[in-house]
Protein backbone atom coordinates (compact mmCIF):
# COMPACT_ATOMS: atom_id res chain seq x y z
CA UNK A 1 -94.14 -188.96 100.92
CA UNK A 2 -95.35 -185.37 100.91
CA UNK A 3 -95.15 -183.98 97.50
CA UNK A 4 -94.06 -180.39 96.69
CA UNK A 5 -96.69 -177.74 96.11
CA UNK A 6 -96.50 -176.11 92.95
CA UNK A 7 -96.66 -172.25 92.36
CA UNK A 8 -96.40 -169.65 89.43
CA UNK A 9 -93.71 -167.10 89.89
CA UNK A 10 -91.64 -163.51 88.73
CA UNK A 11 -88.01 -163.60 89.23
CA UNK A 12 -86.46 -159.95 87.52
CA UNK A 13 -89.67 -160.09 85.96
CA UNK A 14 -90.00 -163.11 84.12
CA UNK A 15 -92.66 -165.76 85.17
CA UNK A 16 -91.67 -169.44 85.94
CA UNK A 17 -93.45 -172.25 87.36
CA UNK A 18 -91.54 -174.49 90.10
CA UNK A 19 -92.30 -176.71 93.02
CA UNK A 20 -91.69 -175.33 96.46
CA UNK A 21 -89.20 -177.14 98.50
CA UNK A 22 -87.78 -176.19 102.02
CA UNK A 23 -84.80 -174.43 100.88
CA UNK A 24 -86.49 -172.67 97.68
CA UNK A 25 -87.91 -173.24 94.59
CA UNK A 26 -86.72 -176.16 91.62
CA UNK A 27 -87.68 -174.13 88.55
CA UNK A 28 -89.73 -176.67 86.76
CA UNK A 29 -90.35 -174.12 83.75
CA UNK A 30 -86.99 -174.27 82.59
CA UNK A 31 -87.28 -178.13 81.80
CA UNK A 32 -90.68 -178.05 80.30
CA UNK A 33 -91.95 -174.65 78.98
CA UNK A 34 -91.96 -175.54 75.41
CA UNK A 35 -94.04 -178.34 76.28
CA UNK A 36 -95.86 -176.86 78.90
CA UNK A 37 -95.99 -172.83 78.94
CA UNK A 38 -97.50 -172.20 82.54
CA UNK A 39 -99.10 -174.56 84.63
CA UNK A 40 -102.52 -174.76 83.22
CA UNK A 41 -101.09 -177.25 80.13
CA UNK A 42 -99.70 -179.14 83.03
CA UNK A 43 -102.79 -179.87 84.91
CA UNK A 44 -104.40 -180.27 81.22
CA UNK A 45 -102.03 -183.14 80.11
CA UNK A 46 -102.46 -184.63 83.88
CA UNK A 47 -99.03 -184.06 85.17
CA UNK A 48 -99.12 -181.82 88.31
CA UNK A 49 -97.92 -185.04 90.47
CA UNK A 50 -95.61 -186.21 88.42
CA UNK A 51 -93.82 -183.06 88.35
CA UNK A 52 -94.19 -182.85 91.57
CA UNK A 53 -92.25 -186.22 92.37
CA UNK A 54 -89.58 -185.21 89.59
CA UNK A 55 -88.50 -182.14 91.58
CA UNK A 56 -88.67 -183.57 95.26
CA UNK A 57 -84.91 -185.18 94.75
CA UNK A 58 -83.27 -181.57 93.45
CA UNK A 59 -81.90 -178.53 94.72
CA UNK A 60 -83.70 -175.14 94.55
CA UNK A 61 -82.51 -172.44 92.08
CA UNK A 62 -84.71 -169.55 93.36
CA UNK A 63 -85.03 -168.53 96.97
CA UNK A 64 -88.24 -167.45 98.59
CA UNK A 65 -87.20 -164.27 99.28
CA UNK A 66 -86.47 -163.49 95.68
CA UNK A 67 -89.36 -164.44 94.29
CA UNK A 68 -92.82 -162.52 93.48
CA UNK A 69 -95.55 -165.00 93.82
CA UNK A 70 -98.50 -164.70 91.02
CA UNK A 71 -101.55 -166.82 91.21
CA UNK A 72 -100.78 -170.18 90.56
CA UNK A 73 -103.47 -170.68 87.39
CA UNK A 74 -102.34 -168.21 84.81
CA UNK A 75 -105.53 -166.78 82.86
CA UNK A 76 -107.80 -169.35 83.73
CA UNK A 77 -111.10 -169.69 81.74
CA UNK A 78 -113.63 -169.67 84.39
CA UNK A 79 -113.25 -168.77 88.12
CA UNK A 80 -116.56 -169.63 89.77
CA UNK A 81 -117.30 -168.15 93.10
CA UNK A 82 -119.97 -169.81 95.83
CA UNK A 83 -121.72 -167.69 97.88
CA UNK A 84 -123.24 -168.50 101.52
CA UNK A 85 -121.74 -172.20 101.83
CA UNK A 86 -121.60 -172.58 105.32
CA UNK A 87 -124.37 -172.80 107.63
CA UNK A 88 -123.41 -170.23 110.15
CA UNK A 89 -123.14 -167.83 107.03
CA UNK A 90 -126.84 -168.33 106.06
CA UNK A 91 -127.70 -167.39 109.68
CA UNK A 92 -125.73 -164.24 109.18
CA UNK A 93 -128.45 -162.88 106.78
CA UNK A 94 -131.01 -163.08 109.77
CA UNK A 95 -134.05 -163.05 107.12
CA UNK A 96 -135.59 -166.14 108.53
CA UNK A 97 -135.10 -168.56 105.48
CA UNK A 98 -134.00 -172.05 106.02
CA UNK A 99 -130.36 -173.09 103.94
CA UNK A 100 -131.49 -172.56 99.84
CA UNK A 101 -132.00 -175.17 97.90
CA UNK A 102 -129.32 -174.20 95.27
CA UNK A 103 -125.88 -172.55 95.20
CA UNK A 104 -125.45 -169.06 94.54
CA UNK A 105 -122.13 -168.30 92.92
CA UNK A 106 -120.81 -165.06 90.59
CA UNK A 107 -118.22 -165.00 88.66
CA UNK A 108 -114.42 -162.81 89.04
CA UNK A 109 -112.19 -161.96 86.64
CA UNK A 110 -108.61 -163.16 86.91
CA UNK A 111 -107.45 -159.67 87.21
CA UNK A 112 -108.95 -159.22 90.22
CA UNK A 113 -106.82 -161.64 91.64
CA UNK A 114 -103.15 -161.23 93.08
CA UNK A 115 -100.94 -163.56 95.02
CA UNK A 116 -99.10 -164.32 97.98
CA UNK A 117 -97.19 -161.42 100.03
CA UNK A 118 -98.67 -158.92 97.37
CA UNK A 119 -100.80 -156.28 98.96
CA UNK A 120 -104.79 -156.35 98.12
CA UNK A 121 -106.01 -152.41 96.68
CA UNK A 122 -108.30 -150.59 98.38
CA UNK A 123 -110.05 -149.10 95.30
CA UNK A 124 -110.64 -145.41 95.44
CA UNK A 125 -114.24 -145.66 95.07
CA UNK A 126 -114.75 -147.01 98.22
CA UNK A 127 -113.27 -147.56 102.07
CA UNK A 128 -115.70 -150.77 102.24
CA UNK A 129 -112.48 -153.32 101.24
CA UNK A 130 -113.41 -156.81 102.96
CA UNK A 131 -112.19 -160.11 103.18
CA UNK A 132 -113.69 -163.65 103.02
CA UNK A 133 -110.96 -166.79 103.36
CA UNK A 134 -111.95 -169.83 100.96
CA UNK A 135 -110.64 -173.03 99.84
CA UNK A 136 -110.62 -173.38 96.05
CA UNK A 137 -110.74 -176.26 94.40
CA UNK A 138 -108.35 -176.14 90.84
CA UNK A 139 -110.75 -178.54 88.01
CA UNK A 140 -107.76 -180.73 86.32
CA UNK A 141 -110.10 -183.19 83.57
CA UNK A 142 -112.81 -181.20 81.01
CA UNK A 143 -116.42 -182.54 82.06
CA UNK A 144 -119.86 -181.75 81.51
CA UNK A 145 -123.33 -183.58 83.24
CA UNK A 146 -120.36 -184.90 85.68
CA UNK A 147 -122.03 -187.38 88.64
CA UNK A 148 -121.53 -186.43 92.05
CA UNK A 149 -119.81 -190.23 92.68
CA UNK A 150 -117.38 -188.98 89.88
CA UNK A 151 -116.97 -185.41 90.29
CA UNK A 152 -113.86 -185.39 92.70
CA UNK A 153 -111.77 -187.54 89.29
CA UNK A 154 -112.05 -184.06 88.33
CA UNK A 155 -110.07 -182.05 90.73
CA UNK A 156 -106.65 -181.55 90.07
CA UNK A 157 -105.54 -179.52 93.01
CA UNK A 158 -106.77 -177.49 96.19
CA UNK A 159 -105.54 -173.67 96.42
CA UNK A 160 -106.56 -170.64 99.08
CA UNK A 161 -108.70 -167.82 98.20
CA UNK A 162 -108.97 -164.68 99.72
CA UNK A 163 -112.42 -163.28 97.90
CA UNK A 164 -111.88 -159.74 98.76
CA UNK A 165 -115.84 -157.99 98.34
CA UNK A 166 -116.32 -154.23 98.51
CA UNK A 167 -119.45 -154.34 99.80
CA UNK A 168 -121.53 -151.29 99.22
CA UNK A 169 -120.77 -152.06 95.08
CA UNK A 170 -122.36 -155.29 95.91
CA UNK A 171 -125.31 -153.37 96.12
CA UNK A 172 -125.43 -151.45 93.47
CA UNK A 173 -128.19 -153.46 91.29
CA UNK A 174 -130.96 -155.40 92.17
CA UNK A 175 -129.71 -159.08 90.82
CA UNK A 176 -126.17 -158.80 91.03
CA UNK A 177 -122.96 -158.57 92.94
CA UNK A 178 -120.51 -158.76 90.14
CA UNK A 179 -119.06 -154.99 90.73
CA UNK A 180 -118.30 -155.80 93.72
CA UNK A 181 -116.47 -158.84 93.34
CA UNK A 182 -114.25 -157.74 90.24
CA UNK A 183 -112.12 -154.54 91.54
CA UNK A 184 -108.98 -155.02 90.22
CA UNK A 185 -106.23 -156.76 93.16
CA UNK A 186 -109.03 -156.68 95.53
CA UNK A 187 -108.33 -160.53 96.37
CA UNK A 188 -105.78 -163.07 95.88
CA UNK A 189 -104.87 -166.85 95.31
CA UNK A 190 -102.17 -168.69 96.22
CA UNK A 191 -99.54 -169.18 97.57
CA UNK A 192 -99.55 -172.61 95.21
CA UNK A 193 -101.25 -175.64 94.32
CA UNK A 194 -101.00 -178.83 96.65
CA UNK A 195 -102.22 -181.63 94.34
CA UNK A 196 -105.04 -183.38 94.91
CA UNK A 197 -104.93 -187.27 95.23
CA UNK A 198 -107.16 -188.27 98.08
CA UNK A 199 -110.75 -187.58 99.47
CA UNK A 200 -109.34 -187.64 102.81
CA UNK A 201 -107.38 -184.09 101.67
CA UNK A 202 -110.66 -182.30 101.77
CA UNK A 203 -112.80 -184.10 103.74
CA UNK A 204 -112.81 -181.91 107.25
CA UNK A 205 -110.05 -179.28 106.27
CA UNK A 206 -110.21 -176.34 109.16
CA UNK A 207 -110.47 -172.85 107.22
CA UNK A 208 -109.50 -169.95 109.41
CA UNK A 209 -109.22 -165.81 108.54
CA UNK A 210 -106.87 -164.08 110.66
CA UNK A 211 -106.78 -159.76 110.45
CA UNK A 212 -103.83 -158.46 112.34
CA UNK A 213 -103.37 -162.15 114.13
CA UNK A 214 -106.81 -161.77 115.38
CA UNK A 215 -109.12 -164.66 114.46
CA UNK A 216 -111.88 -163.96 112.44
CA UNK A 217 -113.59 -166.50 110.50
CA UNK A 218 -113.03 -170.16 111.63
CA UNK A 219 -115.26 -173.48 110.16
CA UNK A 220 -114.23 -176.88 108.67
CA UNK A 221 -115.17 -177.93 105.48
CA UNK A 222 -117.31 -181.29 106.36
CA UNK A 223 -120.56 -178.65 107.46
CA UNK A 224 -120.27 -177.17 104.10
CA UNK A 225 -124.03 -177.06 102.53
CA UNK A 226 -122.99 -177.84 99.58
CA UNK A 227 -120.23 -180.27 99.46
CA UNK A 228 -117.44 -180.26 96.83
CA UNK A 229 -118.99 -183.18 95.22
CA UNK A 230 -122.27 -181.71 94.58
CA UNK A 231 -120.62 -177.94 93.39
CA UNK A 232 -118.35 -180.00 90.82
CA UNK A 233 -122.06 -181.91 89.54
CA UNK A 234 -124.28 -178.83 89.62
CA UNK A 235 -121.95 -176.42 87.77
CA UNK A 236 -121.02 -178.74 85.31
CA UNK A 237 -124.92 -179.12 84.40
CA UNK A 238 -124.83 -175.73 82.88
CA UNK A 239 -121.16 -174.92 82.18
CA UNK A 240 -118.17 -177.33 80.75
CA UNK A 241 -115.66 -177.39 83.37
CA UNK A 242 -112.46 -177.34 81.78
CA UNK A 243 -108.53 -177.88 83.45
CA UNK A 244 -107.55 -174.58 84.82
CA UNK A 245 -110.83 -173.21 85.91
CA UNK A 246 -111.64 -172.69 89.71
CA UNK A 247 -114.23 -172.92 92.23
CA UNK A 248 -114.00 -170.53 94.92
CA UNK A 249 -116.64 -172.95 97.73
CA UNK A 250 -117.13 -170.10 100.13
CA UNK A 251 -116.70 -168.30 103.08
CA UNK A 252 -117.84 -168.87 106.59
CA UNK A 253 -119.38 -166.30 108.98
CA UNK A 254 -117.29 -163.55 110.25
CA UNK A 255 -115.97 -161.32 107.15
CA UNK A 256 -115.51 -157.51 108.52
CA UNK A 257 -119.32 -156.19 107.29
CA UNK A 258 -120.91 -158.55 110.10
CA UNK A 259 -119.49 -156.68 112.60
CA UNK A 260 -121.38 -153.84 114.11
CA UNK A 261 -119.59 -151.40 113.46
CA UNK A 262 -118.78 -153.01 110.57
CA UNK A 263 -114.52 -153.72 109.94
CA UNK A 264 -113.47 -152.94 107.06
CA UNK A 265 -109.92 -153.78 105.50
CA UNK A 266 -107.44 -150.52 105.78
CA UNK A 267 -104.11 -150.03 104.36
CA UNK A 268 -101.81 -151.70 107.05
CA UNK A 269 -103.64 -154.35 107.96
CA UNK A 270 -102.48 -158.19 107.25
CA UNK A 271 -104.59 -160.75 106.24
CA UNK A 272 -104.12 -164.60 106.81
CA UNK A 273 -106.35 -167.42 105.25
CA UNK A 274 -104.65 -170.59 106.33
CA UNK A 275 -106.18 -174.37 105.57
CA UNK A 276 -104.60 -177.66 107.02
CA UNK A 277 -102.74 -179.63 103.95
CA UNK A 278 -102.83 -176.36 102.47
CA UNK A 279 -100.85 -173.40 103.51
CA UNK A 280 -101.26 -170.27 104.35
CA UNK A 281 -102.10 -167.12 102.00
CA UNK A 282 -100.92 -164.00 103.33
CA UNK A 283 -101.54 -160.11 101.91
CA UNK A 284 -101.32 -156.52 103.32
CA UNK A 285 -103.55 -153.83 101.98
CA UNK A 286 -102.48 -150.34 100.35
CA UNK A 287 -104.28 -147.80 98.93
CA UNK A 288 -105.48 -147.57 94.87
CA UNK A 289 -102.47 -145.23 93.49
């Protein structure tokens, strides 16, 4: 059986947490809040699948169109970004190295984050908005020094990512892309959280970017350079992963700035990152107010 995906929500402008059926959404919240606040204690106490088979047999209370989806991780301690992860995206750089040895990664803030159907902001410091489509991989059990032949115990479900960069304040330091990557709503997450039980869920999962239903980033995720099993080891070497936080794997070739001249996100436009067993995580663009 397919389970229901599970997604943080506003209705009238109170936040819930339900599991996404065909007709709507079961408002799981209302059973277990004062157990479980937002979604974060349920992946910490190891329940995402179970409440996911308790609310497959009932009938929806909120429908989709009533809804305001939020990312599905409410204030998550860590969100850990990986940079050039595909091998077509090294080549990009044309500077003649072979793939690096190690990951690079940055971290975003959670408020730079919005979710599904919720326009990304073009800030008003600059027109260079772009977009990068990524799997994200939700951590669900606390680890440190975690083996690679143990790491994926420690997902608890997959997500979409849309790591929206504004790319000349990538460049405004020598070490560091950070301003770049932390404009407030300049990317999203979402639409839910499809819970991870099997390898075979992320093994060769096709990642494609659509702008304006025009394809423009397309890879699969078994020619990542660094595999899920090996980002789940290495981070945890220096950081404790705990349940809630995300990894962000990366982003292949094709984002807006590789194109000469370069295409940059404008208000308008539509972006669609889309993953098979995922979803699809949609957003339109507006102007900072």
């Amino acid at each position: 059986m397919k389970l229901p995906r599970l997604a943080t929500y506003s209705v009238k402008g109170e936040t819930h947490y339900g599991a996404v059926l065909e007709g709507g959404i079961v408002d799981l919240s209302a059973r277990h809040a004062k157990d479980y606040p937002t979604l974060r204690e349920v992946i910490a106490a190891g329940k995402l699948v179970s409440f996911a088979e308790e609310a497959a047999g009932r009938t929806p209370v909120h429908a989709l169109g009533e809804i305001t989806w939020l990312p599905p991780v409410p204030a998550p301690e860590k969100i850990i970004c990986i940079g050039v992860n595909y091998p077509d995206r090294n080549a990009e750089y044309k500077d003649g190295q072979d793939a690096p040895k190690y990951p690079s990664m940055f971290m975003r803030s959670p408020r730079s984050f919005v979710g599904h159907d919720t326009p990304l902001v073009r800030p008003r410091a600059s027109a260079q908005l772009d977009y990068e489509g990524e799997i994200a991989l939700v951590i669900g059990k606390q680890g440190r020094h975690i083996a690679e032949s143990a790491a994926l115990d420690h997902i608890a479900a997959l997500t979409l990512c849309n790591e929206g960069s504004v790319r000349d304040w990538l460049r405004h330091a020598k070490f560091n892309v950070t301003q770049g990557k932390n404009f407030d709503s300049s990317g999203s997450l979402g639409p839910w959280l499809v819970p991870y039980t099997k390898e075979a869920q992320i093994a060769d999962i096709r990642l494609t970017t659509h702008v304006n239903g025009e394809l423009r980033q397309d890879d699969r995720t078994s020619r990542l350079m660094f595999p899920f099993r090996y980002l789940i080891s290495y981070i945890s070497t220096f950081a404790t992963l705990v349940p809630g936080d995300i990894i962000v794997t990366g982003t292949p070739t094709g984002a807006g700035a590789r194109f000469d001249p370069p295409r940059y996100l404008k208000p308008g436009d539509v972006i669609e990152v889309a993953a098979e067993g995922i979803g699809s995580l949609r957003n339109g663009v507006v102007d900072e107010a």
